[in-house]
C-alpha atoms as a PDB file:
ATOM      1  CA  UNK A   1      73.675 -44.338 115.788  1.00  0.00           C
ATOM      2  CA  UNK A   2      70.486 -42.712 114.192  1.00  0.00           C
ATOM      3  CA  UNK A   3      67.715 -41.417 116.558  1.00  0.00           C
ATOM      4  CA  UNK A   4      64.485 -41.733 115.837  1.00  0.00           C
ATOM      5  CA  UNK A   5      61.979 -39.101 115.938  1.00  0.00           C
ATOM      6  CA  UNK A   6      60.178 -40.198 119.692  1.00  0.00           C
ATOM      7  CA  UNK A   7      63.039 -40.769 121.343  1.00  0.00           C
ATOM      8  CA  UNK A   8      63.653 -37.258 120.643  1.00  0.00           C
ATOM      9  CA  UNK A   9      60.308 -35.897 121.572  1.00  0.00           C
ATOM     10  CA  UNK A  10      60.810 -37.898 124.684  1.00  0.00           C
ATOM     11  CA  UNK A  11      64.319 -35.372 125.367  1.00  0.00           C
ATOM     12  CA  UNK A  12      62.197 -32.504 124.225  1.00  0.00           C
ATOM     13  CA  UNK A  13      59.517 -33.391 127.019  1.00  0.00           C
ATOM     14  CA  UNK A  14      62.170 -34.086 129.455  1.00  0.00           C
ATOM     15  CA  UNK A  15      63.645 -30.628 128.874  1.00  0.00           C
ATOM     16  CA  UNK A  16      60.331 -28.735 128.748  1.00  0.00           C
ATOM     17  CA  UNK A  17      59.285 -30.573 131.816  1.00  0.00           C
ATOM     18  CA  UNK A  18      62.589 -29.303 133.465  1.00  0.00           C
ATOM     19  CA  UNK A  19      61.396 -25.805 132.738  1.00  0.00           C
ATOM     20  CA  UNK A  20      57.908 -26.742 133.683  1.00  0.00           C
ATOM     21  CA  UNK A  21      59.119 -27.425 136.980  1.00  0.00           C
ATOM     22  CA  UNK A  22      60.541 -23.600 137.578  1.00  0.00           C
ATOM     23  CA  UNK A  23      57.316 -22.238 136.291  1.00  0.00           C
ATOM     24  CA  UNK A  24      53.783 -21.258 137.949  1.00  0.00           C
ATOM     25  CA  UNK A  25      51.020 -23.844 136.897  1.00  0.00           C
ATOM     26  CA  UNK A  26      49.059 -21.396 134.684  1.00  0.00           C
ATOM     27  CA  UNK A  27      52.547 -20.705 132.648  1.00  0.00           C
ATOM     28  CA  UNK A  28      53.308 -24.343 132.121  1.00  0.00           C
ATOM     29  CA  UNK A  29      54.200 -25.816 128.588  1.00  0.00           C
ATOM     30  CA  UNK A  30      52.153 -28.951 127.622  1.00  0.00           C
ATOM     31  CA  UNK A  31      53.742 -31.287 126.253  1.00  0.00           C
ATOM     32  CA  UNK A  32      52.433 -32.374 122.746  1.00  0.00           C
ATOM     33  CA  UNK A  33      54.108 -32.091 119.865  1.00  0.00           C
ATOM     34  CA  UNK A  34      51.596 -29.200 118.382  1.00  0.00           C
ATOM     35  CA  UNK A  35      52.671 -27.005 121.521  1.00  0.00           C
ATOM     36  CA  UNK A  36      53.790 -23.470 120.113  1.00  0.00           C
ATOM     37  CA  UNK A  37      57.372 -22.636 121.993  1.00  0.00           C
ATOM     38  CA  UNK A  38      59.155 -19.426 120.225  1.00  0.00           C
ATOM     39  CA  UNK A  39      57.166 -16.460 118.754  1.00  0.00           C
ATOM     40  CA  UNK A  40      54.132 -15.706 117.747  1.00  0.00           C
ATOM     41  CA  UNK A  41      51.951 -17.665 120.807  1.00  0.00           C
ATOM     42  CA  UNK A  42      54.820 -19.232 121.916  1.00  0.00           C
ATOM     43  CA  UNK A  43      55.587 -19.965 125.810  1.00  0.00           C
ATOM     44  CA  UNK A  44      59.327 -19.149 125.432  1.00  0.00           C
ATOM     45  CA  UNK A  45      61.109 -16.301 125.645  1.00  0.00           C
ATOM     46  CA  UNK A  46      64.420 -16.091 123.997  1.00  0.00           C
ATOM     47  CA  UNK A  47      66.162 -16.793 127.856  1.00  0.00           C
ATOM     48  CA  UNK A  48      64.141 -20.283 127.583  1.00  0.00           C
ATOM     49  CA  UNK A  49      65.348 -21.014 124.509  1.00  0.00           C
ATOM     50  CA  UNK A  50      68.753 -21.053 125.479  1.00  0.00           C
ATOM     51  CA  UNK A  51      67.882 -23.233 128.486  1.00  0.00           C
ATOM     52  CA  UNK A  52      66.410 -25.811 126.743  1.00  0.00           C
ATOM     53  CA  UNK A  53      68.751 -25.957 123.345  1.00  0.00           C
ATOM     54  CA  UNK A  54      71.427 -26.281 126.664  1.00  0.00           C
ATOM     55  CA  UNK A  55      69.522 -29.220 128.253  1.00  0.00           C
ATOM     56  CA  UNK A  56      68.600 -30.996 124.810  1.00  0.00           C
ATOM     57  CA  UNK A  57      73.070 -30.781 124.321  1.00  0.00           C
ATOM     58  CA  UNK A  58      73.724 -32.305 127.244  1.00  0.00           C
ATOM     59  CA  UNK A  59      71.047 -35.133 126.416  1.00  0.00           C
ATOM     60  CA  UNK A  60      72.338 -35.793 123.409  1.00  0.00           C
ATOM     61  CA  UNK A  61      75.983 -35.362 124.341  1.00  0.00           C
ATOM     62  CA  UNK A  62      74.923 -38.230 126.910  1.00  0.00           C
ATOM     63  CA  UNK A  63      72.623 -40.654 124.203  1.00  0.00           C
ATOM     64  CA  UNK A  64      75.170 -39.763 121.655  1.00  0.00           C
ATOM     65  CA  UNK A  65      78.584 -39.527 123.470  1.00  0.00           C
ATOM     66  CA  UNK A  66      79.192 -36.451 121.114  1.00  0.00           C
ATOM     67  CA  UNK A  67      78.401 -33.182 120.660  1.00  0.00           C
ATOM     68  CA  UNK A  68      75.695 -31.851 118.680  1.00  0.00           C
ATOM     69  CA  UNK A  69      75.518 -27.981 118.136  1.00  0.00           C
ATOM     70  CA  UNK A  70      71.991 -27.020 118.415  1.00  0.00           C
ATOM     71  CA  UNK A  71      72.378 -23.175 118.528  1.00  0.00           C
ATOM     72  CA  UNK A  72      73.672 -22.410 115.041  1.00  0.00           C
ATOM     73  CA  UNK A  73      72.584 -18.833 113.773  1.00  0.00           C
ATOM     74  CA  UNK A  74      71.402 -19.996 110.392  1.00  0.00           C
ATOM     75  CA  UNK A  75      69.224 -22.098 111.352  1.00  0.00           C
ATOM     76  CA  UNK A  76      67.952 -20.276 114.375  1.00  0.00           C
ATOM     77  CA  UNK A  77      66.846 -16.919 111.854  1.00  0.00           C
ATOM     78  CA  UNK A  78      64.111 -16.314 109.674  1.00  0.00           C
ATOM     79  CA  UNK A  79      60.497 -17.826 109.110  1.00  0.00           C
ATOM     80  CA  UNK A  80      61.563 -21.503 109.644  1.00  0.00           C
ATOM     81  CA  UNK A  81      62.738 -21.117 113.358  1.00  0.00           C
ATOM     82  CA  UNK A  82      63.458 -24.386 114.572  1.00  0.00           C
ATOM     83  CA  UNK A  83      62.056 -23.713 118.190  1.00  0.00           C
ATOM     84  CA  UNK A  84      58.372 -22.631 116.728  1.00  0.00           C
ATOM     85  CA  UNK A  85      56.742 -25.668 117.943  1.00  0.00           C
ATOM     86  CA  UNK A  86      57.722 -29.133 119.453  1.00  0.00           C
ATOM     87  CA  UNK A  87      56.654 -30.754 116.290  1.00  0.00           C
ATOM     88  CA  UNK A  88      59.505 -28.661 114.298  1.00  0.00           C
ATOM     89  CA  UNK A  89      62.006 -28.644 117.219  1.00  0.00           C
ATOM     90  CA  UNK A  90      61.704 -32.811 116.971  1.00  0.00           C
ATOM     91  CA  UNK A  91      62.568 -32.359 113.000  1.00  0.00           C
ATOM     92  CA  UNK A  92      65.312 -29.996 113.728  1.00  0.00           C
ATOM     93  CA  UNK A  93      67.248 -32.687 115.954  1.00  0.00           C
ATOM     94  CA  UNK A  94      66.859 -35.388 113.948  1.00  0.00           C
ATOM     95  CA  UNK A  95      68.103 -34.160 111.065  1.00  0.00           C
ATOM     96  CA  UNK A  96      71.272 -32.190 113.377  1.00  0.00           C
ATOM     97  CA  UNK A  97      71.505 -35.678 114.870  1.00  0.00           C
ATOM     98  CA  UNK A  98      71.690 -37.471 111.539  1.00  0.00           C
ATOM     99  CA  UNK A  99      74.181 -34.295 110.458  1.00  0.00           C
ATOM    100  CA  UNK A 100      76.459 -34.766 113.626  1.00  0.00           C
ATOM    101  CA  UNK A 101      77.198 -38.806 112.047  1.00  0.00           C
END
């Protein structure tokens, strides 16, 4: 079953406000889809990342009764990082979502 594009920006939300909730409020992510996570300006640090690609598994593994591999090294290295910003993270599932059927 495909998902679309804000149902998954709803998971990334739900994961970010997860974090959110561990977090002082002048470090808190907002949640937009413009909202720069990994890098350059980014409010994760590499520790984060693995929390949330964890979180977003285990919400799909729950919407999708499957698993989808979200930590894949390819994808996770060079210029195109998946995790950059909640606008590209949203891309990056759908299409390992669509991949996964």
């Amino acid at each position: 079953m495909p998902v679309s594009t804000d149902e998954v920006l709803q998971l990334i939300y739900g994961c970010l406000s997860k974090l959110n909730s561990f977090r002082d409020p002048e470090s808190q992510l907002e949640l937009r889809s413009d909202t720069k996570l990994f890098g350059k300006g980014g409010g994760l640090d590499s520790l984060d990342v693995v929390d949330v690609s964890i979180c977003l598994e285990e919400c799909l593994l729950r919407r999708l009764k499957r698993r989808v591999n979200l930590v894949d090294s390819d994808d996770l290295s060079g210029n195109a990082h998946p995790f950059r910003d909640v606008s590209a993270l949203a891309t990056y599932l759908v299409k390992k979502c669509a991949d996964a059927d």
